[in-house]
Protein backbone atom coordinates (compact mmCIF):
# COMPACT_ATOMS: atom_id res chain seq x y z
CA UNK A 1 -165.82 140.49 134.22
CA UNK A 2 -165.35 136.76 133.54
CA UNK A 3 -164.92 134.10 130.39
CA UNK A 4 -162.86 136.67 128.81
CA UNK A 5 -165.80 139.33 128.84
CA UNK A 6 -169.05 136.72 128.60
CA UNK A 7 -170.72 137.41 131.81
CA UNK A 8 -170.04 136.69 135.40
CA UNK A 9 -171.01 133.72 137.23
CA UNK A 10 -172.06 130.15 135.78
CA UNK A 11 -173.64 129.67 132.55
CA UNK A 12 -177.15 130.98 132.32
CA UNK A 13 -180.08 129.24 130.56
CA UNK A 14 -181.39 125.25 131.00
CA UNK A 15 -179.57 122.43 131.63
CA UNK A 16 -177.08 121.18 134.07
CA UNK A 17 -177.63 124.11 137.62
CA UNK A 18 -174.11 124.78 138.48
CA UNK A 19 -173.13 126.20 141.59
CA UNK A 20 -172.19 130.26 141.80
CA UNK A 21 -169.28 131.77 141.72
CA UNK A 22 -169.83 132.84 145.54
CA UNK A 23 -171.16 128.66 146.39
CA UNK A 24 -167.66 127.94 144.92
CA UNK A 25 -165.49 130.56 146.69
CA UNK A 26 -167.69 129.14 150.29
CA UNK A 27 -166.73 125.11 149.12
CA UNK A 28 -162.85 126.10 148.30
CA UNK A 29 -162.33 127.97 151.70
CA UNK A 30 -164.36 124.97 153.97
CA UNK A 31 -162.65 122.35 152.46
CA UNK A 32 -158.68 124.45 152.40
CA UNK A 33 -156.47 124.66 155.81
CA UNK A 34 -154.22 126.91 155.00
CA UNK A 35 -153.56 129.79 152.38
CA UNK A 36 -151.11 132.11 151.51
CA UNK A 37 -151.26 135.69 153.93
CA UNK A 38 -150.07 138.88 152.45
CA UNK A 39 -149.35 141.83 154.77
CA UNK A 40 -147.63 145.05 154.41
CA UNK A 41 -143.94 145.01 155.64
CA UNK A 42 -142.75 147.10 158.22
CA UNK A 43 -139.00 146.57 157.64
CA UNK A 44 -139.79 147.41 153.75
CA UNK A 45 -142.52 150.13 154.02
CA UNK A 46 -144.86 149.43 151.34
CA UNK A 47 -143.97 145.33 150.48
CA UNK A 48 -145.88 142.73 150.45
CA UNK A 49 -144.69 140.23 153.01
CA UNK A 50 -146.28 136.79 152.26
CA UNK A 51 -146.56 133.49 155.06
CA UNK A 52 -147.94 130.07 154.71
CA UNK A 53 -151.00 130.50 156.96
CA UNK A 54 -152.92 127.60 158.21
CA UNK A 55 -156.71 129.18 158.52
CA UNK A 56 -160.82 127.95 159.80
CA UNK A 57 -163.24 129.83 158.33
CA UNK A 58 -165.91 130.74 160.52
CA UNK A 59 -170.17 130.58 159.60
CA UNK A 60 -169.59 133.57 157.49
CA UNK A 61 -166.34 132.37 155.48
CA UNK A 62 -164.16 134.87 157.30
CA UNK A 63 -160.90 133.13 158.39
CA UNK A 64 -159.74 132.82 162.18
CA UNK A 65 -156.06 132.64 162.25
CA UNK A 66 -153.88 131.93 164.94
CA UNK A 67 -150.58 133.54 165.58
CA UNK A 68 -148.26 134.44 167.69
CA UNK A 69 -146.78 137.90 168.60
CA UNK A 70 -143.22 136.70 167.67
CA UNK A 71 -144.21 135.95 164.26
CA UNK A 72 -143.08 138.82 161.82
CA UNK A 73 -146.58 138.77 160.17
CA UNK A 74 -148.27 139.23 163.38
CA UNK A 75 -146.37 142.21 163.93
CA UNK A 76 -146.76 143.12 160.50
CA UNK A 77 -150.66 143.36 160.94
CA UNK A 78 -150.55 145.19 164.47
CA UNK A 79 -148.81 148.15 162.17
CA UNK A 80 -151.48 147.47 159.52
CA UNK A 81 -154.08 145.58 159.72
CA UNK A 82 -154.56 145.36 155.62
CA UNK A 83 -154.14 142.19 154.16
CA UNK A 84 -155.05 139.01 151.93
CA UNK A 85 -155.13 135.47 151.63
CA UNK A 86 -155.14 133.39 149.12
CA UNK A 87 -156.62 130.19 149.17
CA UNK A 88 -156.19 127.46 146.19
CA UNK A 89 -157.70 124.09 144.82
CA UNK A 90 -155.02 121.55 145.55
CA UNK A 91 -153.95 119.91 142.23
CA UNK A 92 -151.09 119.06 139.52
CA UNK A 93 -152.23 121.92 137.10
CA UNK A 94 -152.56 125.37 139.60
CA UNK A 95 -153.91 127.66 136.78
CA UNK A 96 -156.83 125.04 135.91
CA UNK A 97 -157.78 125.09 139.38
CA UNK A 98 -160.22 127.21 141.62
CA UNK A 99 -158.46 130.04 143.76
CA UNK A 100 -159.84 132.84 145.52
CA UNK A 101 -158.07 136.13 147.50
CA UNK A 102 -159.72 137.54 150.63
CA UNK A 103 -158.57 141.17 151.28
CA UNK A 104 -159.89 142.57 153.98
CA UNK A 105 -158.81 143.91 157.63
CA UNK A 106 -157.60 141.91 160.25
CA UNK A 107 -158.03 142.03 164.33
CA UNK A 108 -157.56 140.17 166.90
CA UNK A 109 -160.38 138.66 168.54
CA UNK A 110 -162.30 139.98 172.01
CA UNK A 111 -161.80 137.47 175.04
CA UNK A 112 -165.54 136.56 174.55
CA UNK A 113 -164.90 135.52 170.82
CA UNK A 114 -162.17 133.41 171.81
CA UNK A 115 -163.95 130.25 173.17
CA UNK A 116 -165.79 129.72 169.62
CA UNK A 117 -162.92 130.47 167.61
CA UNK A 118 -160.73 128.09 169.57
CA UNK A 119 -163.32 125.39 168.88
CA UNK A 120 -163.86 125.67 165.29
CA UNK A 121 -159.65 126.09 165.14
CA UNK A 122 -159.02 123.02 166.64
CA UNK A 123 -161.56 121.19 164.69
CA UNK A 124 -159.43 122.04 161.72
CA UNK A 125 -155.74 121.90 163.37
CA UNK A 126 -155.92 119.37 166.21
CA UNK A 127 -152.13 119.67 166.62
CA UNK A 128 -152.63 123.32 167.80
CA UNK A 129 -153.89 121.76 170.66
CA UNK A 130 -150.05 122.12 172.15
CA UNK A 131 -149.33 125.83 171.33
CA UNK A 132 -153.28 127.65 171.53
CA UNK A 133 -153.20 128.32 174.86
CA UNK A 134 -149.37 129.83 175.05
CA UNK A 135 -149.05 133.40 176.06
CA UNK A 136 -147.81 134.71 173.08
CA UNK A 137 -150.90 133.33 170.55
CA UNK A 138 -153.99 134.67 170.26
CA UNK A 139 -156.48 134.62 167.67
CA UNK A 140 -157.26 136.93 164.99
CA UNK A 141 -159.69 137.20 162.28
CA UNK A 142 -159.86 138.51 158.88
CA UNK A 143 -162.97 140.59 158.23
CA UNK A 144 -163.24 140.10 154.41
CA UNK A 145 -163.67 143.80 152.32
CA UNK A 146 -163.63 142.22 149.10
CA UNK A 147 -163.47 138.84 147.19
CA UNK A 148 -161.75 137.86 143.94
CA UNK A 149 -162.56 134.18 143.00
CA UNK A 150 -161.02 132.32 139.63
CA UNK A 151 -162.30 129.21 138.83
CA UNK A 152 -159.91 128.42 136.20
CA UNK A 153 -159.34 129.44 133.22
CA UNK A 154 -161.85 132.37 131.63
CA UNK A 155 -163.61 131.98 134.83
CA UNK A 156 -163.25 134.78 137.29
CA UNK A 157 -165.10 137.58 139.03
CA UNK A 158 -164.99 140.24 141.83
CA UNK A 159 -167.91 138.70 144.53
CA UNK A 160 -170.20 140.84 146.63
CA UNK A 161 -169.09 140.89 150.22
CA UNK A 162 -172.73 140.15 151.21
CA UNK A 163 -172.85 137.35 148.77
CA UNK A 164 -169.88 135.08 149.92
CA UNK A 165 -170.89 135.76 153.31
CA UNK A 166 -174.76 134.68 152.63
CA UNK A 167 -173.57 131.42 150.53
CA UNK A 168 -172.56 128.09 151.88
CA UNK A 169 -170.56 125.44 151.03
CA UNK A 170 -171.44 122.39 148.79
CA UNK A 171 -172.95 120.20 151.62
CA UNK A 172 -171.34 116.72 149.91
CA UNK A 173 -167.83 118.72 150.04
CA UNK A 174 -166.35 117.13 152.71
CA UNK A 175 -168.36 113.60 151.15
CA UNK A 176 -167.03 114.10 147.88
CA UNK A 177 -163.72 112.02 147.00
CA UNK A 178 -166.14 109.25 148.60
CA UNK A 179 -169.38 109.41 146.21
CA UNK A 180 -166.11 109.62 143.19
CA UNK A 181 -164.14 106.51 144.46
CA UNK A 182 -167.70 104.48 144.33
CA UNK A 183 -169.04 105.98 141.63
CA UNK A 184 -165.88 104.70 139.88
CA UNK A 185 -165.65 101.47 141.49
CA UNK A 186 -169.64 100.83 141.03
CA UNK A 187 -169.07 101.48 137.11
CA UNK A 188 -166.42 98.78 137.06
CA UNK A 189 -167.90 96.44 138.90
CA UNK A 190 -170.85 96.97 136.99
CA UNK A 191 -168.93 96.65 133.28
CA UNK A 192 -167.21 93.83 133.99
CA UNK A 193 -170.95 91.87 134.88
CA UNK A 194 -172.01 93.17 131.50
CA UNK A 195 -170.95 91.66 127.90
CA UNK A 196 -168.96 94.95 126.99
CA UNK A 197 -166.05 94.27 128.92
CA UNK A 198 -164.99 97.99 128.92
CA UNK A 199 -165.20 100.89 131.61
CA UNK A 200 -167.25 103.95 130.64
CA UNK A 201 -165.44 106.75 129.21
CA UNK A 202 -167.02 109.35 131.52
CA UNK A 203 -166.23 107.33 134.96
CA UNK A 204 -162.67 107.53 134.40
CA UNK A 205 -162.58 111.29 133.82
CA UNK A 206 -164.43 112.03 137.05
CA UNK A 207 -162.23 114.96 139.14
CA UNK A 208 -164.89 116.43 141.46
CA UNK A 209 -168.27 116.14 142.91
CA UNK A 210 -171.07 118.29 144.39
CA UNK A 211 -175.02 118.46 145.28
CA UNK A 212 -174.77 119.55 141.20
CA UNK A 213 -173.41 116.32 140.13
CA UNK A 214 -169.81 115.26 138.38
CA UNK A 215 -167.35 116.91 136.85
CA UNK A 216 -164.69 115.68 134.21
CA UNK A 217 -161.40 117.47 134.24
CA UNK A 218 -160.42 120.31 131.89
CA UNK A 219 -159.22 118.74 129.04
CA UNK A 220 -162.60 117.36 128.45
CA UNK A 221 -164.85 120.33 128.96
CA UNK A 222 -162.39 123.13 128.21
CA UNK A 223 -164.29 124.91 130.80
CA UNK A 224 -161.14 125.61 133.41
CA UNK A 225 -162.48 124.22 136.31
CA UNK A 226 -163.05 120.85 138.62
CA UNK A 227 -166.37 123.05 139.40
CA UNK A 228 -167.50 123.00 135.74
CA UNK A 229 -168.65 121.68 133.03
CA UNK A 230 -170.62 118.64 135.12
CA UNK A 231 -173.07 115.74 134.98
CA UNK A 232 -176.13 115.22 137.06
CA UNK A 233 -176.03 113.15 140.19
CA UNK A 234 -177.45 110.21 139.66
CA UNK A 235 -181.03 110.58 141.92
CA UNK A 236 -180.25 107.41 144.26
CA UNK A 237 -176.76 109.78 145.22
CA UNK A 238 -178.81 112.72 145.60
CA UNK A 239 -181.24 111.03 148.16
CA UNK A 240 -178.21 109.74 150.11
């Protein structure tokens, strides 16, 4: 259930198309490097042991992690391999922001896995470059069972497996604090060549961007979410 019992997912109906809940959950784990790993404590049978874990998500969203044997989560998951990560929107206000937990299983990886998870690690963490070939690392993966995602406030759902894994990620994610700087920067430039002298309300209040278009911040659309309540991209953005 989401929006406080309304539905799950976007907003139905015409106007504005708004990426789903599941296009969302893809975006926030491409564009994250690390989240927060919960595994099951083997000092305190039955705890929760949490640890800052620095993650890449592979073509289906399912995190590669890489860790060493010394670690006490590592040993942790070779007890049990149940656990979780959590994985949140950056930002002053964490409750108005996207999140999304991963439970699921994880394993490490087959020596014929290794040489594609080692690339698409060090894409993300080129400093691991010094520790990913040690002895006592190897990589593991996190086989996702189930996915809760919370796009702010009133805005959460349980995802289908199958549906996270099928989505993608926004492809102007990685483009996006970009297309905002110049949008802002155009409207200034342009208001200051015009007799009005003054900024436009709505460039100032851009927070986020997406193939869907802008998005003010919560306090103007009372929707919870950098992901909601958005404008269309202007057609000369969308062809770029």
């Amino acid at each position: 259930m989401s929006r406080h019992g309304q539905g799950g997912g976007p907003p139905e109906g015409p106007g504005t198309p708004e990426p789903t809940f599941a296009e969302q959950a893809r975006t926030l784990v491409h564009l994250g490097r690390a989240g927060t790993l919960g595994t099951l404590s083997r000092r305190h049978p039955g705890h929760p042991f949490v640890s800052i874990m620095p993650y890449a998500p592979d073509e289906r969203g399912r995190p590669l992690l890489l860790i060493s044997t010394l670690a006490m989560h590592t040993q942790n998951l070779a007890a049990d391999p149940r656990a979780s990560l959590l994985v949140a929107q950056p930002g002053d206000d964490p409750l108005a922001l996207a999140r999304l937990t991963l439970m699921g299983h994880a394993g490490r990886l087959e020596s014929g896995e290794r040489p594609a998870a080692r690339e698409a690690y060090l894409a993300r963490h080129p400093n691991a470059i010094h520790w990913v070939d040690f002895d006592d690392f190897a990589f593991w993966r996190l086989d996702v069972a189930d996915v809760y995602f919370v796009g702010g406030f009133g805005a959460m759902d349980w995802l289908t497996v199958p549906g996270y894994e099928a989505a993608r990620p926004d492809p102007l994610a990685d483009a996006a604090p970009g297309i905002i700087e110049h949008t802002r920067s155009s409207c200034m430039r342009a208001c200051w060549a015009s007799s009005r002298r003054k900024r436009p309300r709505w460039s100032r209040s851009i927070v986020s961007a997406s193939s869907c278009g802008f998005a003010p911040p919560t306090a103007c659309t009372g929707a919870g979410s950098a992901f909601r309540g958005r404008s269309p991209a202007p057609s000369s953005a969308a062809r770029s």
